[in-house]
Protein backbone atom coordinates (compact mmCIF):
# COMPACT_ATOMS: atom_id res chain seq x y z
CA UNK A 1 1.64 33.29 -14.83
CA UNK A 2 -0.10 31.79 -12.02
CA UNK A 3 -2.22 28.44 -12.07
CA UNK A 4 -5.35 29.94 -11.56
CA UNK A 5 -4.61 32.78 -14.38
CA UNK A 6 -4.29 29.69 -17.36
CA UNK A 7 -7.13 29.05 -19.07
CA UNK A 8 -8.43 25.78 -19.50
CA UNK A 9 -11.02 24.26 -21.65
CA UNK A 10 -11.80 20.85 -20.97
CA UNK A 11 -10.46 19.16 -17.21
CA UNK A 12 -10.21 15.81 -16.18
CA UNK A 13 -10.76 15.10 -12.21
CA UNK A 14 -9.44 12.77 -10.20
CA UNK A 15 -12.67 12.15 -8.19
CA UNK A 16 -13.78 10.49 -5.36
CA UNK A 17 -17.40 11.89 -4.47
CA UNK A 18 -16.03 12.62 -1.11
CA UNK A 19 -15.45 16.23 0.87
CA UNK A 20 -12.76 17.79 -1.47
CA UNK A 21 -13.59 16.46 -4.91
CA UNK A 22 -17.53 17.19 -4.84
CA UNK A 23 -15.83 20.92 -3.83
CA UNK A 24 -14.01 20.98 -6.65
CA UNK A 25 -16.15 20.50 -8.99
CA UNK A 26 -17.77 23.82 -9.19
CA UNK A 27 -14.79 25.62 -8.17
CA UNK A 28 -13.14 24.46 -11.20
CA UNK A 29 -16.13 25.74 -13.36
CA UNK A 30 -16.15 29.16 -11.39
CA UNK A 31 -12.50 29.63 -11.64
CA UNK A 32 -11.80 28.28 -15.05
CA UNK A 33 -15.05 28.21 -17.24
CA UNK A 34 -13.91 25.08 -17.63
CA UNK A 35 -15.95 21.48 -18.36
CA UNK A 36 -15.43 19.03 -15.75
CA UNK A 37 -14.85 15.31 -16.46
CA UNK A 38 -14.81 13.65 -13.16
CA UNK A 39 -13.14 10.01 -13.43
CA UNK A 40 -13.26 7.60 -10.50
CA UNK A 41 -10.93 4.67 -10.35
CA UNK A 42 -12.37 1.94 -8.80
CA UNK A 43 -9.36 -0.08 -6.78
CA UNK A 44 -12.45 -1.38 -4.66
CA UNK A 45 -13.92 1.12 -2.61
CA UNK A 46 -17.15 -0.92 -2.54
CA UNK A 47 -20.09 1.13 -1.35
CA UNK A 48 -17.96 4.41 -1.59
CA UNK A 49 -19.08 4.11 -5.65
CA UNK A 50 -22.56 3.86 -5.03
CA UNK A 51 -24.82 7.01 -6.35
CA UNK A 52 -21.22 8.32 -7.44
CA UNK A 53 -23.06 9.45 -11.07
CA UNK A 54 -25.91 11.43 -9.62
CA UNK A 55 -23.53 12.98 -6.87
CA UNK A 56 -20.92 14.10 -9.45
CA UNK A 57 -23.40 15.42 -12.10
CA UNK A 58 -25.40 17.17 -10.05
CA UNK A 59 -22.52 18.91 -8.54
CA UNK A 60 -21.31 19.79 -12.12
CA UNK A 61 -19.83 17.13 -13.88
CA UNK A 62 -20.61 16.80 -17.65
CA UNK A 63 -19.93 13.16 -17.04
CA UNK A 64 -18.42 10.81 -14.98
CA UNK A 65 -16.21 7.56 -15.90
CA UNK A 66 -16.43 5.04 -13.08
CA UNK A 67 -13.26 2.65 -14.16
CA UNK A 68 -12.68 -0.80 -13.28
CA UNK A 69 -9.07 -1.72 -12.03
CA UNK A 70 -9.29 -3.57 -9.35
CA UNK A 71 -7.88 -6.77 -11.17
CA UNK A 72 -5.24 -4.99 -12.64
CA UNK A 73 -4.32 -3.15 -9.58
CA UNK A 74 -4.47 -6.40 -7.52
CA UNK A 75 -1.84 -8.45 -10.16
CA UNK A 76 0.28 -5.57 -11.15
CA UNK A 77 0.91 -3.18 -8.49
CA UNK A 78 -0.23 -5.51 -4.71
CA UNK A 79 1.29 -8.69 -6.02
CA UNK A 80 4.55 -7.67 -7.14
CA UNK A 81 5.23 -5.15 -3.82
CA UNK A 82 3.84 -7.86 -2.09
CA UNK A 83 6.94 -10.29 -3.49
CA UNK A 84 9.39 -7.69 -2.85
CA UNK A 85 8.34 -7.84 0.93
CA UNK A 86 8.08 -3.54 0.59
CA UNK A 87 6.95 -2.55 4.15
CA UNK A 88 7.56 2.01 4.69
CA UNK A 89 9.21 2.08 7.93
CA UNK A 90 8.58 -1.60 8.66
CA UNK A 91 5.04 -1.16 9.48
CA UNK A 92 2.45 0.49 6.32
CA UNK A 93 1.96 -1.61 3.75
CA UNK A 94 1.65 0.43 0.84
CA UNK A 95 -2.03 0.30 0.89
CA UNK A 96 -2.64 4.24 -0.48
CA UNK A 97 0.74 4.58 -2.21
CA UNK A 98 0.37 2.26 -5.19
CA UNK A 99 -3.27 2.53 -5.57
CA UNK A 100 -2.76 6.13 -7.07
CA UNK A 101 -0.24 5.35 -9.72
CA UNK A 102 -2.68 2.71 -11.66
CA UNK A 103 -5.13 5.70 -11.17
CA UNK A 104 -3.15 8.36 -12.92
CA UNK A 105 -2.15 6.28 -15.67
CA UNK A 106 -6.56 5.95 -16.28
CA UNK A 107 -6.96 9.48 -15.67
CA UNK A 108 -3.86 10.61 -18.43
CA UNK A 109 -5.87 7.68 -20.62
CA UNK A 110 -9.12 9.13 -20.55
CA UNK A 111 -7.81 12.73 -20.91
CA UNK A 112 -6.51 12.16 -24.20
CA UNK A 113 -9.33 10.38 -25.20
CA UNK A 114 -11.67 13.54 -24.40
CA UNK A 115 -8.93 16.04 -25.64
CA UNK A 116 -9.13 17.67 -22.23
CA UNK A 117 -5.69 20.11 -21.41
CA UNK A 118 -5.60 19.93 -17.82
CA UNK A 119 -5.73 16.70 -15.16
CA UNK A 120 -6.95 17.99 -11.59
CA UNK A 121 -6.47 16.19 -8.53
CA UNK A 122 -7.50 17.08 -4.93
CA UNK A 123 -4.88 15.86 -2.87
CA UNK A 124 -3.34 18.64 -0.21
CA UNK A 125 0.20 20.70 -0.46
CA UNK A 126 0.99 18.78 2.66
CA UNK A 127 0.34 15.00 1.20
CA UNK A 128 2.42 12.55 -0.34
CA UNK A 129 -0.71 11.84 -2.69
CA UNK A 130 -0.15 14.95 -4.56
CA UNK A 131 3.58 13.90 -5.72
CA UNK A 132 2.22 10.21 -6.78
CA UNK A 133 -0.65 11.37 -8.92
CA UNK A 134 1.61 14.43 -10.60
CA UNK A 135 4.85 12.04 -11.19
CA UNK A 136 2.14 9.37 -13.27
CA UNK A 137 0.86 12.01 -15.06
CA UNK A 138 4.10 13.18 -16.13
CA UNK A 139 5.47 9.60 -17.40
CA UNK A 140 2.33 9.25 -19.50
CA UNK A 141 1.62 12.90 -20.38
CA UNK A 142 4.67 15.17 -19.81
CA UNK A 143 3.19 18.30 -21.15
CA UNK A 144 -0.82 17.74 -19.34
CA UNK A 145 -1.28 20.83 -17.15
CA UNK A 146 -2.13 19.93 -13.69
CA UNK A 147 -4.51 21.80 -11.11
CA UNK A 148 -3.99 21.37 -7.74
CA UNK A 149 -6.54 23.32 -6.09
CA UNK A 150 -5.57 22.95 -2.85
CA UNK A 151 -2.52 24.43 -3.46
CA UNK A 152 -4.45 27.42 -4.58
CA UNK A 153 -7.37 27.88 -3.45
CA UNK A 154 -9.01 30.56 -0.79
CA UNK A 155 -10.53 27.33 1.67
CA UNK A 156 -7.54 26.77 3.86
CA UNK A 157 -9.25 23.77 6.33
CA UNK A 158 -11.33 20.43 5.78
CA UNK A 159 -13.95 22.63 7.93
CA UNK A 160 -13.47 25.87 5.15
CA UNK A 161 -14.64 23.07 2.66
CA UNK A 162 -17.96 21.62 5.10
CA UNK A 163 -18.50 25.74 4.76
CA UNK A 164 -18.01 25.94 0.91
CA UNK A 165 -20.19 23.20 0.04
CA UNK A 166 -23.35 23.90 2.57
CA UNK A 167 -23.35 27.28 0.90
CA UNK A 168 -23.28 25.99 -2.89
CA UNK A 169 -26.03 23.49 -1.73
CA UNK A 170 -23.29 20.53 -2.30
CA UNK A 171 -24.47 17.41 -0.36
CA UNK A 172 -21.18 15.67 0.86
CA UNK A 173 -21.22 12.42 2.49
CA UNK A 174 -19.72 13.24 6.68
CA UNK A 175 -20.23 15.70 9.37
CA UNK A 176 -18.08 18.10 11.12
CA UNK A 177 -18.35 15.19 13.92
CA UNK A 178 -17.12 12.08 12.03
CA UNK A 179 -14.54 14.25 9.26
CA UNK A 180 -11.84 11.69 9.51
CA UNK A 181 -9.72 11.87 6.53
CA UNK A 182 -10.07 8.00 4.93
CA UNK A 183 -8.82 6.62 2.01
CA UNK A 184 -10.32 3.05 1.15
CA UNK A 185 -9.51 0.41 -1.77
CA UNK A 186 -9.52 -3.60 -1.91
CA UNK A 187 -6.16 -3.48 0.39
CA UNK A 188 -6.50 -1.12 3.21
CA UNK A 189 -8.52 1.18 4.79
CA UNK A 190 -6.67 4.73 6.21
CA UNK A 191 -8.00 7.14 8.94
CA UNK A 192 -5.88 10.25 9.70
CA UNK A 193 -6.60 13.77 11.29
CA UNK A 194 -9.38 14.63 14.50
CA UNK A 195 -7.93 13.24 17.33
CA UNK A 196 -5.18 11.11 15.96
CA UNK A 197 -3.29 14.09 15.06
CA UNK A 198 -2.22 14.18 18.67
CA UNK A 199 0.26 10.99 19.29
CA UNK A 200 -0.67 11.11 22.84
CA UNK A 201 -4.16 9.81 21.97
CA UNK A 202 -4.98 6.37 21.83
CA UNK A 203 -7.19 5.44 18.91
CA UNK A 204 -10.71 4.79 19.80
CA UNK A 205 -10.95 1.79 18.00
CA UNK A 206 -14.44 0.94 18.40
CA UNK A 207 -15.75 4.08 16.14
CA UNK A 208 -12.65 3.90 14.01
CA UNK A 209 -12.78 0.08 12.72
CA UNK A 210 -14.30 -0.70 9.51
CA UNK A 211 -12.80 -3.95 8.15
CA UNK A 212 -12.73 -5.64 10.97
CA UNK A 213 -12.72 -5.56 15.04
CA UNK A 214 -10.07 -4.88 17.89
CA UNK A 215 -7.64 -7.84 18.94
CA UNK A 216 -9.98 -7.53 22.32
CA UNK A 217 -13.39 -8.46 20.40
CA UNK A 218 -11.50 -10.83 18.65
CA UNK A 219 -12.78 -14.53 19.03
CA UNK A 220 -11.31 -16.66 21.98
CA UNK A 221 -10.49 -19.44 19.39
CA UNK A 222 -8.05 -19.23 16.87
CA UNK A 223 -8.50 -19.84 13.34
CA UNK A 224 -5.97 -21.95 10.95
CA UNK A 225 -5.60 -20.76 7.41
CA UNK A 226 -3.76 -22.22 4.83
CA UNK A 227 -2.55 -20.22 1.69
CA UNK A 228 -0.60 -21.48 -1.36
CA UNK A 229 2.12 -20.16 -3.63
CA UNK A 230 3.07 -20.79 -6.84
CA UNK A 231 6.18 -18.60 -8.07
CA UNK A 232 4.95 -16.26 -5.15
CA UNK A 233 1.82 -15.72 -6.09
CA UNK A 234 -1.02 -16.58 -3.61
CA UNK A 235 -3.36 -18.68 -6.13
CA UNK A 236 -5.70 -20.95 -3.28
CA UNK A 237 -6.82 -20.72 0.32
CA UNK A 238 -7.21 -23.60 2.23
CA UNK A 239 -6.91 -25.56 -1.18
CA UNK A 240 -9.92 -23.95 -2.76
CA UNK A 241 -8.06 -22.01 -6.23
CA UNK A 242 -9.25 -18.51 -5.52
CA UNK A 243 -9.24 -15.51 -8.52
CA UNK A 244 -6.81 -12.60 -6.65
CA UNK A 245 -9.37 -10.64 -5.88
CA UNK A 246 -11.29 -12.82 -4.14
CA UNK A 247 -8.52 -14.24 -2.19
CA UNK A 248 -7.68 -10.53 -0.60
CA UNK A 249 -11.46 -10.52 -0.25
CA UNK A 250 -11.86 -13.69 2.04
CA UNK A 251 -8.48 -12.73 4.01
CA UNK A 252 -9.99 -9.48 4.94
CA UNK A 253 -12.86 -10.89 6.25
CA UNK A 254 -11.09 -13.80 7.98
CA UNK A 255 -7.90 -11.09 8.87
CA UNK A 256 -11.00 -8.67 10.16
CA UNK A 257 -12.45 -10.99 12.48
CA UNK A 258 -9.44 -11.98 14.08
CA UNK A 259 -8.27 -8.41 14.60
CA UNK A 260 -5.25 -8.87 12.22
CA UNK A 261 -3.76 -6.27 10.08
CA UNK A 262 -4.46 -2.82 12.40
CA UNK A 263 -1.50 -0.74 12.60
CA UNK A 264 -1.03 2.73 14.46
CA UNK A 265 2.21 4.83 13.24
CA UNK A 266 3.46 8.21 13.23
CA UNK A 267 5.15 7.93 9.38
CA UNK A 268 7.66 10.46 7.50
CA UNK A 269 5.94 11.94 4.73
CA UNK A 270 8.03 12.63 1.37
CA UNK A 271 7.35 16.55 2.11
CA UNK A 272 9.41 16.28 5.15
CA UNK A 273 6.59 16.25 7.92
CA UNK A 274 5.81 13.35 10.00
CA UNK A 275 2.36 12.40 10.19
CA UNK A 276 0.05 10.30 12.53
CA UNK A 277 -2.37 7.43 11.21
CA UNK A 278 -4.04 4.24 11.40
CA UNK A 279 -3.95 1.79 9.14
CA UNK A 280 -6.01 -1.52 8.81
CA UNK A 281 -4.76 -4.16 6.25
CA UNK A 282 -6.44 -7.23 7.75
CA UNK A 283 -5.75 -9.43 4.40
CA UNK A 284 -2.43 -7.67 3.11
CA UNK A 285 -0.90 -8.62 6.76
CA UNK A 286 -2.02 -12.17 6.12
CA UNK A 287 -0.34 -12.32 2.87
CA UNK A 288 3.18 -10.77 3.86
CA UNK A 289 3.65 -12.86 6.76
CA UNK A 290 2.62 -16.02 4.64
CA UNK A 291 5.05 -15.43 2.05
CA UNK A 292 7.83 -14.15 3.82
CA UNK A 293 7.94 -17.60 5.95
CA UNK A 294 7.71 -19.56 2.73
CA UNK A 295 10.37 -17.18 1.56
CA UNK A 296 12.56 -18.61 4.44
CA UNK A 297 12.98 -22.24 2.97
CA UNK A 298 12.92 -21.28 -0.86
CA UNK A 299 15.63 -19.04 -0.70
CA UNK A 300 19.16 -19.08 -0.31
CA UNK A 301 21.21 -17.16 2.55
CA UNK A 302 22.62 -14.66 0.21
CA UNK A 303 19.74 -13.80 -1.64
CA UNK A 304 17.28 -13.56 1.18
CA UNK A 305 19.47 -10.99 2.96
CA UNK A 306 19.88 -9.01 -0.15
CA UNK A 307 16.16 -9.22 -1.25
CA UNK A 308 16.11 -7.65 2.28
CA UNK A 309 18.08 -4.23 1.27
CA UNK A 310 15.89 -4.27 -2.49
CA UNK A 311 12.53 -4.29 0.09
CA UNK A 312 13.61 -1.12 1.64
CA UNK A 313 14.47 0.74 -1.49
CA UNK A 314 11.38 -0.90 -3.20
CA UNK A 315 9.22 0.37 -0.10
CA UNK A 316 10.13 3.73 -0.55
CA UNK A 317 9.98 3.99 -4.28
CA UNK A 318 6.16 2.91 -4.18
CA UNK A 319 5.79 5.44 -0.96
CA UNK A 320 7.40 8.31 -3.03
CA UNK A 321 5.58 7.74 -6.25
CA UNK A 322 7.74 6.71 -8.28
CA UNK A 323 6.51 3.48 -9.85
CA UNK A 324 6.85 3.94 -13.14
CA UNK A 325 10.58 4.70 -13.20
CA UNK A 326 13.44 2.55 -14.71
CA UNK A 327 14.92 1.61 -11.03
CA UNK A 328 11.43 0.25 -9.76
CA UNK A 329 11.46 -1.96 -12.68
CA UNK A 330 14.55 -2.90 -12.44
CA UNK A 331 13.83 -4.27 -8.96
CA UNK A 332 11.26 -5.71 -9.81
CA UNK A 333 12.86 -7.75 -12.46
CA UNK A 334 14.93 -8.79 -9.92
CA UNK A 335 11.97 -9.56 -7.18
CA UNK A 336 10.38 -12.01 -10.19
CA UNK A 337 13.82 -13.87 -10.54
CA UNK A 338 13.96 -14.40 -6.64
CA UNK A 339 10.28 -15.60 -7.04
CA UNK A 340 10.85 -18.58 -9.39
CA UNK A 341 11.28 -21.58 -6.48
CA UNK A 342 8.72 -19.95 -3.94
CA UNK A 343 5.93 -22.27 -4.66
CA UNK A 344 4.44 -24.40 -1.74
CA UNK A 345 1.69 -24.12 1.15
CA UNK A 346 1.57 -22.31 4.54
CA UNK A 347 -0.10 -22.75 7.36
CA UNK A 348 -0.90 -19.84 9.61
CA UNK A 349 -3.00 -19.45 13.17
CA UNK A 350 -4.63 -15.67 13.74
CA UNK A 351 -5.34 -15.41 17.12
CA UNK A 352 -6.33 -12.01 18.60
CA UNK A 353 -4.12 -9.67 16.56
CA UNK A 354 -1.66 -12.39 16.02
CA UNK A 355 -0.34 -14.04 13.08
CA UNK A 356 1.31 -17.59 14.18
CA UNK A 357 3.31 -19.45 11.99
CA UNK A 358 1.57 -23.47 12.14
CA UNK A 359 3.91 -25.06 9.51
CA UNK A 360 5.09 -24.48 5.97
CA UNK A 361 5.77 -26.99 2.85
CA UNK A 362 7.51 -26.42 -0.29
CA UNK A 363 8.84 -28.87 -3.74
CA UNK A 364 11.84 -26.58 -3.71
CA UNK A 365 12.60 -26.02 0.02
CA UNK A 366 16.18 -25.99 0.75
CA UNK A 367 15.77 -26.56 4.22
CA UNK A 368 17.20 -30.39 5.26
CA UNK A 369 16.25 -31.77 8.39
CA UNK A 370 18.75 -34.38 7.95
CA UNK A 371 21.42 -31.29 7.83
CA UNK A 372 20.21 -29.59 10.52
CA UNK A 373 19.28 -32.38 13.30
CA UNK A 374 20.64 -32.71 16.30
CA UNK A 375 20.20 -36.42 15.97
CA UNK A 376 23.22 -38.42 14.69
CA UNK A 377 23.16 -37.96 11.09
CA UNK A 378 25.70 -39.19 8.07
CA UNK A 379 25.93 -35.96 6.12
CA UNK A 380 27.74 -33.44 8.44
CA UNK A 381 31.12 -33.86 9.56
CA UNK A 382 31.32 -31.17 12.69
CA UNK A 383 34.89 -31.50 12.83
CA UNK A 384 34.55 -29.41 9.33
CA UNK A 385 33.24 -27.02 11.43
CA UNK A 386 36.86 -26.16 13.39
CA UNK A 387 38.54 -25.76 10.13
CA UNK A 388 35.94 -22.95 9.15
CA UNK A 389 36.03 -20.94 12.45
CA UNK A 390 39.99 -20.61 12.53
CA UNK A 391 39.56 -19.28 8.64
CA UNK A 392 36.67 -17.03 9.89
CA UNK A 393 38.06 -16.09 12.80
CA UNK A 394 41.71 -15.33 11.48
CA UNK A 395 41.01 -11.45 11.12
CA UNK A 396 40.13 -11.43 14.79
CA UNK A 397 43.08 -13.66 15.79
CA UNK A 398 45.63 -11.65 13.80
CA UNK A 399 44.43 -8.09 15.22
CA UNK A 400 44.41 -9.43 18.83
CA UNK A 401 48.03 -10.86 18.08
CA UNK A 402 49.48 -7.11 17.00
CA UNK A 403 47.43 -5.27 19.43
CA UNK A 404 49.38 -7.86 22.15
CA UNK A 405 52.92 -6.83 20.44
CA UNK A 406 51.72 -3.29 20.64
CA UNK A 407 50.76 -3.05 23.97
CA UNK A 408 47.23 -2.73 23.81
């Protein structure tokens, strides 16, 4: 039986107010005969929320559930990816990925409060988003049917949708001109399709920025920020104590400003396509360059470099969707332990794009500058030192001693 052949009585959406999900709406109720129970997460869109009610009701809704999770996405999904130093492909931080687990887990929530038998989503056959939202729903509701109507559907193009709605009278909020595909919360902003699906295309970065401006518009002066740690969580900024929300709120303005945090990258999706976008995560940038430094006097060699290999993995975990699986919290079981001595405060310069290390302190830093000087000191004997390279070096000697007998 096909999706669009099941009958459902009561749906849950996933909904934004934006181009697809005010769409979906009444094709849902045309296709199904279906109630519609839109649910927005709020991860801190801002504005985006405003008017959300009206627009969803009017377009069909029975009701709408605006939910608040912007604390709890902040401390229990940014935070702790944060820690692990997860970076996809060593440049997008996450912002998208791990915002649509914590909204899955609302939207299975608020189904079985309303009894409703079917969770819809509008993400696209050709988006990561899809898998995150349906591998959520199935760790909290493995039986919920799912609708994905793009995977169904007759509208084939963003511009088949513009179409769909003028004709149903469906106000959406862009124009064929400005139909960047965007995806906002607290974190990040994203801006993919139009002219950045072409690589050779240099983003025009005066329309596209919305958190903050280019590194060219950027202030001539630099500005010193100073963020503290305790057990690797940021808890002050330039010693005020700041709630964790707010403190991603002031580094985006101060990260925005200084034209921090914009990054342009052609990514590999989980469905096997590479894709073009731009990113900006003015405050996230701020916060993984600030903790990774302090990072580099809290922890010891070995478990630096291996927290190294767990960041990868942990990277694409959150990319792929698959947060609420026994490995990711096994890692990050292993991220908290790591995260027990890296407590302290550091300094940073953003200048024009750039984030400049200005100095770093820290109760449990294992760094010794009487070790480490190149002034006479009382504590290092550098004749140790030939000892340890003939050990070290006594593979290298002993292969280069047979290759000699052999000929080589």
């Amino acid at each position: 039986m096909n999706q669009t052949e099941k009958k459902y009585k009561k749906v849950v959406l996933a909904y934004s107010g934006g181009l697809d999900t005010s769409v979906i709406i009444p094709w849902l109720k045309d296709n199904y005969g279906c109630e519609v129970i839109a649910v927005a997460g709020d991860v801190g869109q801002g504005k985006e929320l405003s008017g959300l009610e009206e627009r969803a009701l009017k377009t069909g809704a029975s009701k709408l559930y605006i939910e608040d999770l912007t604390k709890e996405f902040v401390d229990e999904y940014i935070i702790p990816t944060m820690q692990a130093g997860a970076v996809y492909e060593g440049k997008y931080l996450l912002g998208t990925s791990f915002a649509r687990p914590i909204i899955a887990k609302r939207l299975v929530e608020i189904a079985k409060k309303e009894g409703a038998d079917a969770i819809a989503h509008g993400c696209t056959g050709k988006g990561n988003d899809q898998v995150r939202f349906e591998l959520a729903i199935k760790a909290f509701a493995p039986e919920m049917g799912i609708i994905a109507p793009w995977r169904t559907w007759e509208l084939k193009s963003r511009e088949d949708e513009i179409e769909y709605a003028e004709k149903h009278n469906i106000e959406i909020p862009l124009t064929k001109e400005t139909n960047y595909s965007k995806d906002k919360n607290l974190w990040h902003l994203s801006h993919e399709g139009l002219d950045l699906e072409d690589p050779k295309n240099e983003p025009d970065y005066d329309m596209i920025l919305e958190m903050g401006v280019s590194p060219e518009k950027a202030p001539d002066k630099a500005t010193y920020v100073t963020l503290t740690f305790v057990k690797g969580v940021p808890v002050a900024l330039d010693g005020k104590e700041l709630d964790s929300v707010e403190l991603i709120k002031t580094l985006n303005k101060l990260g925005g400003e200084n034209g921090i945090g914009i990054i342009d990258m052609v990514e590999n999706r989980l469905v096997g396509m590479k894709s073009r976008g731009v990113y900006e995560t003015p405050g996230g940038a701020i916060l993984y360059h600030a903790h990774g430094m302090l990072e580099e006097i809290c922890l010891d060699k070995e478990t630096q470099h291996y927290k190294a290999l767990v960041a990868q993995k942990f990277s694409e975990i959150v990319y792929n969707g698959q947060w609420y699986t026994p490995l990711r919290e096994a890692l990050s079981a292993f991220v908290e332990s790591t995260q027990k001595t890296v407590t302290g405060d550091v300094k940073l310069k953003l200048y024009k794009g750039n984030i400049i290390g200005a100095g770093m302190t820290s109760p449990y830093s294992l760094y010794s500058e009487e070790v480490a000087t190149f002034g006479e000191d009382n504590v290092y004997d550098q004749m140790d030192s030939q000892g340890f390279i003939n050990l070290f070096g006594l593979p290298i000697k002993v292969k280069a001693l047979l290759d000699e007998k052999r000929g080589k």
